[in-house]
Protein backbone atom coordinates (compact mmCIF):
# COMPACT_ATOMS: atom_id res chain seq x y z
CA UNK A 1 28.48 7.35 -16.99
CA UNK A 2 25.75 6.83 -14.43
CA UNK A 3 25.51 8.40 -11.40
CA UNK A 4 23.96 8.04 -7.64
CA UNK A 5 21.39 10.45 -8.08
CA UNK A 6 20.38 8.44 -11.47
CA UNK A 7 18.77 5.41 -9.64
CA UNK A 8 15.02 4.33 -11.17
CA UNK A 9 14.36 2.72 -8.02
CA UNK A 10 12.27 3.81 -4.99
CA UNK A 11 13.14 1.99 -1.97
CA UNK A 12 11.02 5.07 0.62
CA UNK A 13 7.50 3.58 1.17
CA UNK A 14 4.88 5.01 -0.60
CA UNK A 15 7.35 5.94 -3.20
CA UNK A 16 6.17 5.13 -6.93
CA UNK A 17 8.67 2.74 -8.36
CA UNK A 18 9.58 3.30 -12.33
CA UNK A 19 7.14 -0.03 -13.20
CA UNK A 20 4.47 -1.40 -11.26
CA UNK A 21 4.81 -5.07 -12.12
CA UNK A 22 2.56 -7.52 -11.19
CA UNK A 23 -0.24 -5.49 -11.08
CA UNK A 24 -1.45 -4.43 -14.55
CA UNK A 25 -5.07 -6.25 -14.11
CA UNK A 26 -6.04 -4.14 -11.04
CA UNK A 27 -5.14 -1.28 -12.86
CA UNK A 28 -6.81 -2.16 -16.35
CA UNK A 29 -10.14 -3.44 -14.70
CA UNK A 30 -10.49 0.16 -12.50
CA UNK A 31 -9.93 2.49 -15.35
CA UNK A 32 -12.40 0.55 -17.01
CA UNK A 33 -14.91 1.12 -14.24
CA UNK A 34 -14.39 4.49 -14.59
CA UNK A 35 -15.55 4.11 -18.02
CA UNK A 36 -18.44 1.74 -17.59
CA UNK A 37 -20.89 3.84 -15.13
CA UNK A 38 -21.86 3.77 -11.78
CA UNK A 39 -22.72 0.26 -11.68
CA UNK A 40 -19.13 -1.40 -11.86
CA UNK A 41 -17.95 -3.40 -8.65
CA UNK A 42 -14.02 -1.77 -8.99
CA UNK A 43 -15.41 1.54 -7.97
CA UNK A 44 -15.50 0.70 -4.56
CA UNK A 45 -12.55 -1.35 -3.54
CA UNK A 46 -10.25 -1.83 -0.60
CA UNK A 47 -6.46 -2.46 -0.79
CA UNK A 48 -4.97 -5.16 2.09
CA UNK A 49 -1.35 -6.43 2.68
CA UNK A 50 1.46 -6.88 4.39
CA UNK A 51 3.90 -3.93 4.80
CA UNK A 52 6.01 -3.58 2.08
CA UNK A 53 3.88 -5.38 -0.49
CA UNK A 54 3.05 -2.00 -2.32
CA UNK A 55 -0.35 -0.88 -1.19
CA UNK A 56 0.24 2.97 -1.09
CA UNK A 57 1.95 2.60 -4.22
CA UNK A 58 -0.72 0.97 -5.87
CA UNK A 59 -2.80 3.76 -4.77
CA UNK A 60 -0.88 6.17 -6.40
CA UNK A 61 -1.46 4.48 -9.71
CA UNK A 62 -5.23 4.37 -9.18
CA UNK A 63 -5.38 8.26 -8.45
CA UNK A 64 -2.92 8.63 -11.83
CA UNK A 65 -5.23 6.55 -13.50
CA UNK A 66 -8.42 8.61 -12.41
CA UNK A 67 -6.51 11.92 -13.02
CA UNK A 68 -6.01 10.83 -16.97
CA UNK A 69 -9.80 10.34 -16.86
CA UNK A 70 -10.27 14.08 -15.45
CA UNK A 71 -11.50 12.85 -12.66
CA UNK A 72 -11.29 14.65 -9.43
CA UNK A 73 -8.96 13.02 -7.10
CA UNK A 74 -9.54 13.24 -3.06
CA UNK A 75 -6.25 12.04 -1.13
CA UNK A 76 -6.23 11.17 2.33
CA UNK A 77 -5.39 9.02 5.35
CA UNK A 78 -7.02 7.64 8.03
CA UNK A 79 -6.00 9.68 10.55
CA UNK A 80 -8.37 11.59 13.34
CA UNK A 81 -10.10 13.97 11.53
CA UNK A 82 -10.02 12.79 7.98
CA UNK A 83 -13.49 13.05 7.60
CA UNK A 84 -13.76 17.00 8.33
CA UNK A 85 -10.82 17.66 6.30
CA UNK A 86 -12.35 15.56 3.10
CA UNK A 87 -15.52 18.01 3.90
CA UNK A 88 -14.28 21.12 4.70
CA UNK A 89 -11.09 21.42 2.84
CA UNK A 90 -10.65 19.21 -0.15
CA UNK A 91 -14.29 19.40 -1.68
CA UNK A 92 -14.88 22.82 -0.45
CA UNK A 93 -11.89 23.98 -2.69
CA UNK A 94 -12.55 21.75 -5.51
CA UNK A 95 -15.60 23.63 -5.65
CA UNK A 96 -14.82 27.11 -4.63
CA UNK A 97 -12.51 26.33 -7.91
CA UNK A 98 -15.06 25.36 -10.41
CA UNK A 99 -17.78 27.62 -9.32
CA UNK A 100 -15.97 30.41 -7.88
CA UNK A 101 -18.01 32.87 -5.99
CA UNK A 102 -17.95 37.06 -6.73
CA UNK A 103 -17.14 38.83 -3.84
CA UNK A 104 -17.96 41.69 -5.26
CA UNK A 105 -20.66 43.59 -7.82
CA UNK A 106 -21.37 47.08 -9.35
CA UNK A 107 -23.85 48.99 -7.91
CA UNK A 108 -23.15 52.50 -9.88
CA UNK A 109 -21.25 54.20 -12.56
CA UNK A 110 -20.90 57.42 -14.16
CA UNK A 111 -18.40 59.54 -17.15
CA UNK A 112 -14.99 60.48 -16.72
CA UNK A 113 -14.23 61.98 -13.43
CA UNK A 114 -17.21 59.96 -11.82
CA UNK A 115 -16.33 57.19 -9.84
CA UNK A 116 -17.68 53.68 -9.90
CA UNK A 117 -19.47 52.06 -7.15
CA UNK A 118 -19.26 48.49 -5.99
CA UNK A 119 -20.50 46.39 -2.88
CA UNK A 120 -19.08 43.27 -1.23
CA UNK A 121 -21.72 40.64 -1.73
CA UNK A 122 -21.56 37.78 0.50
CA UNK A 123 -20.03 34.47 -1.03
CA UNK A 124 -22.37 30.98 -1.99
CA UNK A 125 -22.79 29.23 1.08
CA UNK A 126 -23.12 26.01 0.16
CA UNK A 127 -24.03 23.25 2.55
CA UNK A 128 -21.38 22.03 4.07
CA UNK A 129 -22.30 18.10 4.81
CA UNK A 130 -20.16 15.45 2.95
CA UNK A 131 -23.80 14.52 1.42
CA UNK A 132 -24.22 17.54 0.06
CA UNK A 133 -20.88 18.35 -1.03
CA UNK A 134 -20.31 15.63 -2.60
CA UNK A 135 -23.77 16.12 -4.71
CA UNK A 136 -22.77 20.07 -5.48
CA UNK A 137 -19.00 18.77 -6.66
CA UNK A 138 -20.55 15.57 -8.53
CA UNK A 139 -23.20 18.28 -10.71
CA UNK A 140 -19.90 20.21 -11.03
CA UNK A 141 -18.09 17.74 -12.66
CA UNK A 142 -20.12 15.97 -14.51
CA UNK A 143 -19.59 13.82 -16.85
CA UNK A 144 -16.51 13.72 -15.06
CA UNK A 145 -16.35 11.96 -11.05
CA UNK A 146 -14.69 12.13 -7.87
CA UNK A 147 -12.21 9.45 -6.56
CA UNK A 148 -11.74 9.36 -2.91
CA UNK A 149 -8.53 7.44 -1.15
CA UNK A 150 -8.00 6.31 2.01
CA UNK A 151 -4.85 4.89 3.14
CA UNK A 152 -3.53 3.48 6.56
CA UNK A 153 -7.07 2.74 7.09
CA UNK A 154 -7.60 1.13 10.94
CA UNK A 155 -9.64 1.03 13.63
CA UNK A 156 -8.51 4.38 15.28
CA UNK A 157 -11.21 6.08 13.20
CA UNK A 158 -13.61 3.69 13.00
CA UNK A 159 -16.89 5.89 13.68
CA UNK A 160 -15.22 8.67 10.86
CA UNK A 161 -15.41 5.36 8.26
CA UNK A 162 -18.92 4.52 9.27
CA UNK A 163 -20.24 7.84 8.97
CA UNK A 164 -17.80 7.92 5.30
CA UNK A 165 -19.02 4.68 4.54
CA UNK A 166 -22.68 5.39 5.07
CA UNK A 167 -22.71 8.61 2.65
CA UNK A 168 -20.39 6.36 0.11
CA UNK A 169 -23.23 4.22 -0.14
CA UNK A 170 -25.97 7.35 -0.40
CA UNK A 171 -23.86 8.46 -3.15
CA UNK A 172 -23.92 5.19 -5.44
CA UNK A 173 -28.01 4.61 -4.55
CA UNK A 174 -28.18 8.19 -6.46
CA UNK A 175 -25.78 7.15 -9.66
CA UNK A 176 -23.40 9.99 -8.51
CA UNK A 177 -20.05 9.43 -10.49
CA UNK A 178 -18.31 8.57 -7.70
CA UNK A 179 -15.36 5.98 -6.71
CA UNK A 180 -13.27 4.86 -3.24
CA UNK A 181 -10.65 3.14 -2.62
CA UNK A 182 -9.12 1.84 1.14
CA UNK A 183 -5.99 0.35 1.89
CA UNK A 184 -4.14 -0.94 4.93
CA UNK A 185 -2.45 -3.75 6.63
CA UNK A 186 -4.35 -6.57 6.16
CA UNK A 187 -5.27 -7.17 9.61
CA UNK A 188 -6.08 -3.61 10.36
CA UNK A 189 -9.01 -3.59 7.62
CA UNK A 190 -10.20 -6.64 8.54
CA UNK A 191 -10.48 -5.23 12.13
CA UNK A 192 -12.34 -2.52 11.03
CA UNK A 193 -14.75 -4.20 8.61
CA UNK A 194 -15.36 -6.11 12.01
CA UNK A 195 -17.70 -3.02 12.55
CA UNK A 196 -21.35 -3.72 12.73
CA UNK A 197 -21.85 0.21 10.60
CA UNK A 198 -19.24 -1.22 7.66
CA UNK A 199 -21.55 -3.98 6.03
CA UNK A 200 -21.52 -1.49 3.24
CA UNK A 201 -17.93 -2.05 2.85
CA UNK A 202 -17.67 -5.38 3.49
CA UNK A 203 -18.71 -6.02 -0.09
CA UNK A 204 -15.73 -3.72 -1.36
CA UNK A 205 -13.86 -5.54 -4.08
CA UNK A 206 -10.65 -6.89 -2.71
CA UNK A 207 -8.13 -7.41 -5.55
CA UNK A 208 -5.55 -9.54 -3.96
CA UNK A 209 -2.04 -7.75 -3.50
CA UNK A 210 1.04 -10.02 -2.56
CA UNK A 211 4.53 -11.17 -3.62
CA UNK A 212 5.72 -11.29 -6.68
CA UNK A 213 5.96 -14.33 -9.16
CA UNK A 214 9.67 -14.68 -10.56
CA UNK A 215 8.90 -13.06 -14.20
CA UNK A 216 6.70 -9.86 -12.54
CA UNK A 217 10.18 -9.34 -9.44
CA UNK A 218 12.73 -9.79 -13.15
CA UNK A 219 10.61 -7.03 -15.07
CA UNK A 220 10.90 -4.71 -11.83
CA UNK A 221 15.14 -4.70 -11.92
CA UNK A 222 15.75 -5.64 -15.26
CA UNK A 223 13.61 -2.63 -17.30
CA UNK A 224 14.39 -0.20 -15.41
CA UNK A 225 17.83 -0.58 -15.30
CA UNK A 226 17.64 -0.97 -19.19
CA UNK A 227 15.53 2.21 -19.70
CA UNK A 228 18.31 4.03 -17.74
CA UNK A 229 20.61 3.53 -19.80
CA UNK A 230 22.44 0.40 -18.40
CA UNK A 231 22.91 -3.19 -18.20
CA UNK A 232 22.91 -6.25 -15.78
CA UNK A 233 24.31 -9.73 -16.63
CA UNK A 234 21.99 -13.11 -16.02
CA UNK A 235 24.01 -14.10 -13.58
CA UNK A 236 23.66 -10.60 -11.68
CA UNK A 237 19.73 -10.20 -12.35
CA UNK A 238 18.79 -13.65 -11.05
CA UNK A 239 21.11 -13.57 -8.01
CA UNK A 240 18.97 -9.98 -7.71
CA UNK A 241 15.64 -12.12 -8.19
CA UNK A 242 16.28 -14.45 -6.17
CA UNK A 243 17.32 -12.45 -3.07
CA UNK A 244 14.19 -9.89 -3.68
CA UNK A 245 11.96 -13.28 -2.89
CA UNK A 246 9.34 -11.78 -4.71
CA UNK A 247 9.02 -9.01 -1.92
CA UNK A 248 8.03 -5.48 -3.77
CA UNK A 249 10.09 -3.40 -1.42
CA UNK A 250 13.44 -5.39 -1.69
CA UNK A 251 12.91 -5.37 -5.41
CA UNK A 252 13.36 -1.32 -4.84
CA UNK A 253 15.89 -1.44 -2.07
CA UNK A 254 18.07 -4.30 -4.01
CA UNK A 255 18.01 -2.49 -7.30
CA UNK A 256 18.52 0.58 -5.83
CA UNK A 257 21.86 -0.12 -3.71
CA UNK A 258 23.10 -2.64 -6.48
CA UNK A 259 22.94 0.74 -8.58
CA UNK A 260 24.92 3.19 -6.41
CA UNK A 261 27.51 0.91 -6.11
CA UNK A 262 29.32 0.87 -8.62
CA UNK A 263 27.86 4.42 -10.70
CA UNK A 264 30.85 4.92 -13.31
CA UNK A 265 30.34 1.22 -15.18
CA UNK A 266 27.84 0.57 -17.72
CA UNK A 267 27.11 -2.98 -16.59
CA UNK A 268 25.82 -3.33 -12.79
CA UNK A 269 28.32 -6.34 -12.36
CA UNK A 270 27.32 -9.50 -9.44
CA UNK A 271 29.35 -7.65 -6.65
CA UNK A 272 26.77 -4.95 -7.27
CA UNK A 273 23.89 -7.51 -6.71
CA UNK A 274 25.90 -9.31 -3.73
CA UNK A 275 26.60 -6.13 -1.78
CA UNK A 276 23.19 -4.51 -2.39
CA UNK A 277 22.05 -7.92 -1.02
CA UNK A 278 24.22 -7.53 2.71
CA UNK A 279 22.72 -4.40 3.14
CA UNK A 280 19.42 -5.09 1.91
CA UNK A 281 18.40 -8.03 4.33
CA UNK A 282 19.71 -5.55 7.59
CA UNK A 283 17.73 -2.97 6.49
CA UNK A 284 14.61 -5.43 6.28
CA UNK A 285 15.12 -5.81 9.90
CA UNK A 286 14.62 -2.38 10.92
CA UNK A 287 12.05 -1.40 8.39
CA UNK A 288 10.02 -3.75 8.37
CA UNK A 289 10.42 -6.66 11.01
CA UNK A 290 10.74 -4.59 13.54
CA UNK A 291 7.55 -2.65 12.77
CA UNK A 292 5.67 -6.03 11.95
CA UNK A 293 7.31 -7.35 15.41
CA UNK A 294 5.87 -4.55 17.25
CA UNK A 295 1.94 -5.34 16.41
CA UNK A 296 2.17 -8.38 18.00
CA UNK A 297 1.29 -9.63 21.63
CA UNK A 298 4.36 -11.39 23.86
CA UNK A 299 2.16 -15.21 22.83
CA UNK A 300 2.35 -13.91 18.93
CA UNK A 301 6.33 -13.57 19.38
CA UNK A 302 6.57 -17.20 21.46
CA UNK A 303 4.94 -18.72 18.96
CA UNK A 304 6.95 -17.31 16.47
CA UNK A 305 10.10 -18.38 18.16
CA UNK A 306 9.12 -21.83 18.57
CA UNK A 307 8.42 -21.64 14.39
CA UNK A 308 11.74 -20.40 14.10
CA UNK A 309 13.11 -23.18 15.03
CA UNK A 310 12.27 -25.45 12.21
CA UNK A 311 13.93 -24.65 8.77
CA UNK A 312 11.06 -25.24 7.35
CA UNK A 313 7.14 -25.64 7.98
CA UNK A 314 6.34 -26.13 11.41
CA UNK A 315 3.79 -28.63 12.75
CA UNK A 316 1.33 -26.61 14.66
CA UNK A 317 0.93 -29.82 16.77
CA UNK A 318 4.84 -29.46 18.07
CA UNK A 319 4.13 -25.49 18.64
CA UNK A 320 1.17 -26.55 21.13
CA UNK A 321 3.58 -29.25 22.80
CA UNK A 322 6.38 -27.24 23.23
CA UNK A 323 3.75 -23.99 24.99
CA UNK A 324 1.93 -26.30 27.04
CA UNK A 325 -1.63 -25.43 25.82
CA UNK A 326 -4.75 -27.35 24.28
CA UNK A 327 -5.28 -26.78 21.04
CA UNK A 328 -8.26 -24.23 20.89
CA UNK A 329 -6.11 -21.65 22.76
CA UNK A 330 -3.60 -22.22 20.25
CA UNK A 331 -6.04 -21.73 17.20
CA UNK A 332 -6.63 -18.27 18.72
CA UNK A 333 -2.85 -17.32 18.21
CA UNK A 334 -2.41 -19.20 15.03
CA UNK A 335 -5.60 -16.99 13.32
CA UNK A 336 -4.31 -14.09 14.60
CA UNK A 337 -0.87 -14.65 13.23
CA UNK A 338 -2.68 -15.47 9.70
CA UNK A 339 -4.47 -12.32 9.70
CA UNK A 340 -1.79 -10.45 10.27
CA UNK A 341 0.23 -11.64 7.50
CA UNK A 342 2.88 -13.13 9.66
CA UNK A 343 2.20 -16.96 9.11
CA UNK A 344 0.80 -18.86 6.04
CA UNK A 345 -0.84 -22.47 6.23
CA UNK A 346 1.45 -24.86 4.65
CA UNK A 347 -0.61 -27.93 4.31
CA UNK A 348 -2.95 -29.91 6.86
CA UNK A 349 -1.30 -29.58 10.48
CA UNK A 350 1.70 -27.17 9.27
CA UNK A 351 2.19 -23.45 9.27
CA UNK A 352 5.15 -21.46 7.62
CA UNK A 353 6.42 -18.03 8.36
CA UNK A 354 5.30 -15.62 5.40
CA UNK A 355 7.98 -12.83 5.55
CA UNK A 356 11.23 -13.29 3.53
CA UNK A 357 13.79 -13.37 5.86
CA UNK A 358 12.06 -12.82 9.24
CA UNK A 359 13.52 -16.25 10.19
CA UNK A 360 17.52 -14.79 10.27
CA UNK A 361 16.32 -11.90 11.72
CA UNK A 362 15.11 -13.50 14.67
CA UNK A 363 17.05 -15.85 14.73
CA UNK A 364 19.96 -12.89 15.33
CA UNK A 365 17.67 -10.97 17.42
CA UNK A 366 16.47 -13.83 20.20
CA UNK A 367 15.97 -12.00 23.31
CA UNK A 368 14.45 -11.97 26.18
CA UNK A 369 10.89 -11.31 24.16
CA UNK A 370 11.42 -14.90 22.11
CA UNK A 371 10.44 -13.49 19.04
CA UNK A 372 12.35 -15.65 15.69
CA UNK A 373 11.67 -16.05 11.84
CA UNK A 374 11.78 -17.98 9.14
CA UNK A 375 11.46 -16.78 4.85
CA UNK A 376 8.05 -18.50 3.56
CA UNK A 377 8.99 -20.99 0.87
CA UNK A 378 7.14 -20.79 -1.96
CA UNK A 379 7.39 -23.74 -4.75
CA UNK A 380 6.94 -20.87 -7.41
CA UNK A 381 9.76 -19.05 -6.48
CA UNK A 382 13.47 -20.17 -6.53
CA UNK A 383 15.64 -20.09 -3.53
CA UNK A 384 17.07 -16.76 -2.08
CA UNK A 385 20.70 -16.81 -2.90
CA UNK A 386 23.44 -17.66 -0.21
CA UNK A 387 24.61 -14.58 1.66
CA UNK A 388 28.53 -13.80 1.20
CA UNK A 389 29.69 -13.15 4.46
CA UNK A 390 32.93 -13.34 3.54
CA UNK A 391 32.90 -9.99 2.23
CA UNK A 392 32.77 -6.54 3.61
CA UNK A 393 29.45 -4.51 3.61
């Protein structure tokens, strides 16, 4: 008999799922940098999407990956301060570890009833630059390396990632076994590569991270549900597909409600799938289109509502009618919308919506700030299933 508590699935973000589809060839082509030497492109590399998509997760699996190397692996995010705290408190530790210093030495001893004699000596003091620490830790560990991550990366910090960025590139001119890896929402790295002191990491490899095809989103129910000891019809599995859109986190959240529903029965049935559906798409709208919603200016939202008005792509020509404004002004909002993930071009004149689902959720949500949606269609993909309103949540 299953239970709640039994689920494979990790619908929290940043959560490791129980299979990573879809991304084996980022993961194969880093560990083999890790292998190959200094040279390799992978070792520096930065991580862009859109929320949801699986960035932080993918992370994880890099740092696993390192770890099985024996590599040493530095986590952090781009907060204020990151930089001192990679400095003074994750390399200073990694190498008060491996080269720990005495804090104390004999200076005298004697027979039995004569005491012995010691003196504190002062510890190492090692420099305490990221230059040098990362030199002293890299001589520590060799053969071995360091990995570095750096997620939520933005432009917040942007002088801490220049001066990061700058010793990065200090320590790959020496042939210092070191790696980095970025990630972030795909228009907050590409705002801070914007940076005239990030050329260096301009030239980061940038393995793209997206949806889904329909075989990768059937491996990520399917095998986990089998490893756990349970089963889901055809029927039930491409209903589950199909509603997922290719989207990492519904794959998580689907699987994961369609499993706590009905715990004591072998077989996660189609009512599973259909319920875990309902309450899938609401939570979309408060995890993540409401967050996405959020970034954007009041003209990012209009235009969005005016998209959302078209079941399907929407001539950009009709948007710029329907404002009032030439075209260049337009083209402003229209890049912007690109970059953040929240449009797609769909052929010469025509732009889609890219998020599954954002189109009912504005479409529910039309207020006073005009903001609508519409799910990207995407010929690889089959249709999301029809939702069952009939039934109770």
């Amino acid at each position: 008999m299953a239970r709640t508590n039994d689920s494979p699935f990790r619908a929290g973000f940043g959560k490791t799922p129980p299979m990573l589809a879809g991304r084996d060839s980022i993961l194969d082509d880093f560990s083999a940098s890790l292998a190959e030497g200094t040279w390799s492109t992978e070792r520096t590399m930065l991580i862009e999407g859109l929320r949801g998509v699986g960035k932080t997760v993918l992370l994880n699996a890099l740092e696993d990956a390192a770890r099985e190397r024996g590599w040493l692996v530095v986590s952090e995010t781009a907060t204020p301060g990151f930089l001192d705290r990679i400095t003074h408190g994750h390399l200073q530790r990694a190498i008060d570890q491996l080269d720990p210093p005495a804090t104390r030495r004999l200076t005298g001893g004697g027979t039995a009833g004569v005491s012995i004699t010691t003196e504190t000596v002062s510890p190492r003091q090692y420099p305490t630059t990221l230059r040098d620490q990362l030199t002293t830790l890299a001589n520590l560990l060799t053969p071995r390396g360091i990995l570095i991550t750096l997620d939520e990366i933005n432009g917040a910090t942007i002088d801490e990632l220049a001066d990061f960025a700058a010793e990065h590139q200090h320590a790959i001119r020496n042939d210092q076994e070191i790696a980095f890896v970025g990630a972030g929402l795909r228009n907050a790295i590409r705002d801070a590569l914007s940076h005239r002191s990030l050329t260096f990491l301009r030239r980061s490899l940038r393995p793209p991270i997206d949806f889904l095809d329909y075989d990768d989103a059937t491996d990520a129910l399917r095998i986990p549900i089998l490893d756990r000891g349970r089963t889901i019809g055809d029927a039930a599995l491409d209903y589950a597909v199909r509603a997922t859109q290719g989207y990492p986190f519904l794959a998580q959240l689907i699987g994961d409600l369609a499993w706590k529903q009905s715990p004591d029965q072998t077989e996660i049935s189609l009512d599973d799938v259909k319920h875990a559906y309902r309450r899938a798409r609401r939570t979309m709208g408060s995890n993540i289109h409401e967050p996405s919603l959020s970034d954007l200016s009041h003209t990012d939202r209009t235009v969005l509502a005016h998209m959302a008005a078209d079941d399907g792509p929407t001539a950009v020509s009709d948007v710029r009618e329907a404002l009032g404004v030439t075209a260049q002004y337009l083209n402003v909002y229209r890049q912007r919308l690109i970059d953040a993930g929240m449009i797609v071009p769909a052929g010469r004149g025509m732009v889609d919506i890219a998020m599954p689902y954002l189109r009912e959720y504005l479409r529910d949500h039309i207020v006073s700030d005009a903001t609508v949606n519409r799910a990207m269609s995407r010929t690889s993909f089959p249709p999301p299933p029809a939702l069952d309103e009939e039934s109770s949540a």
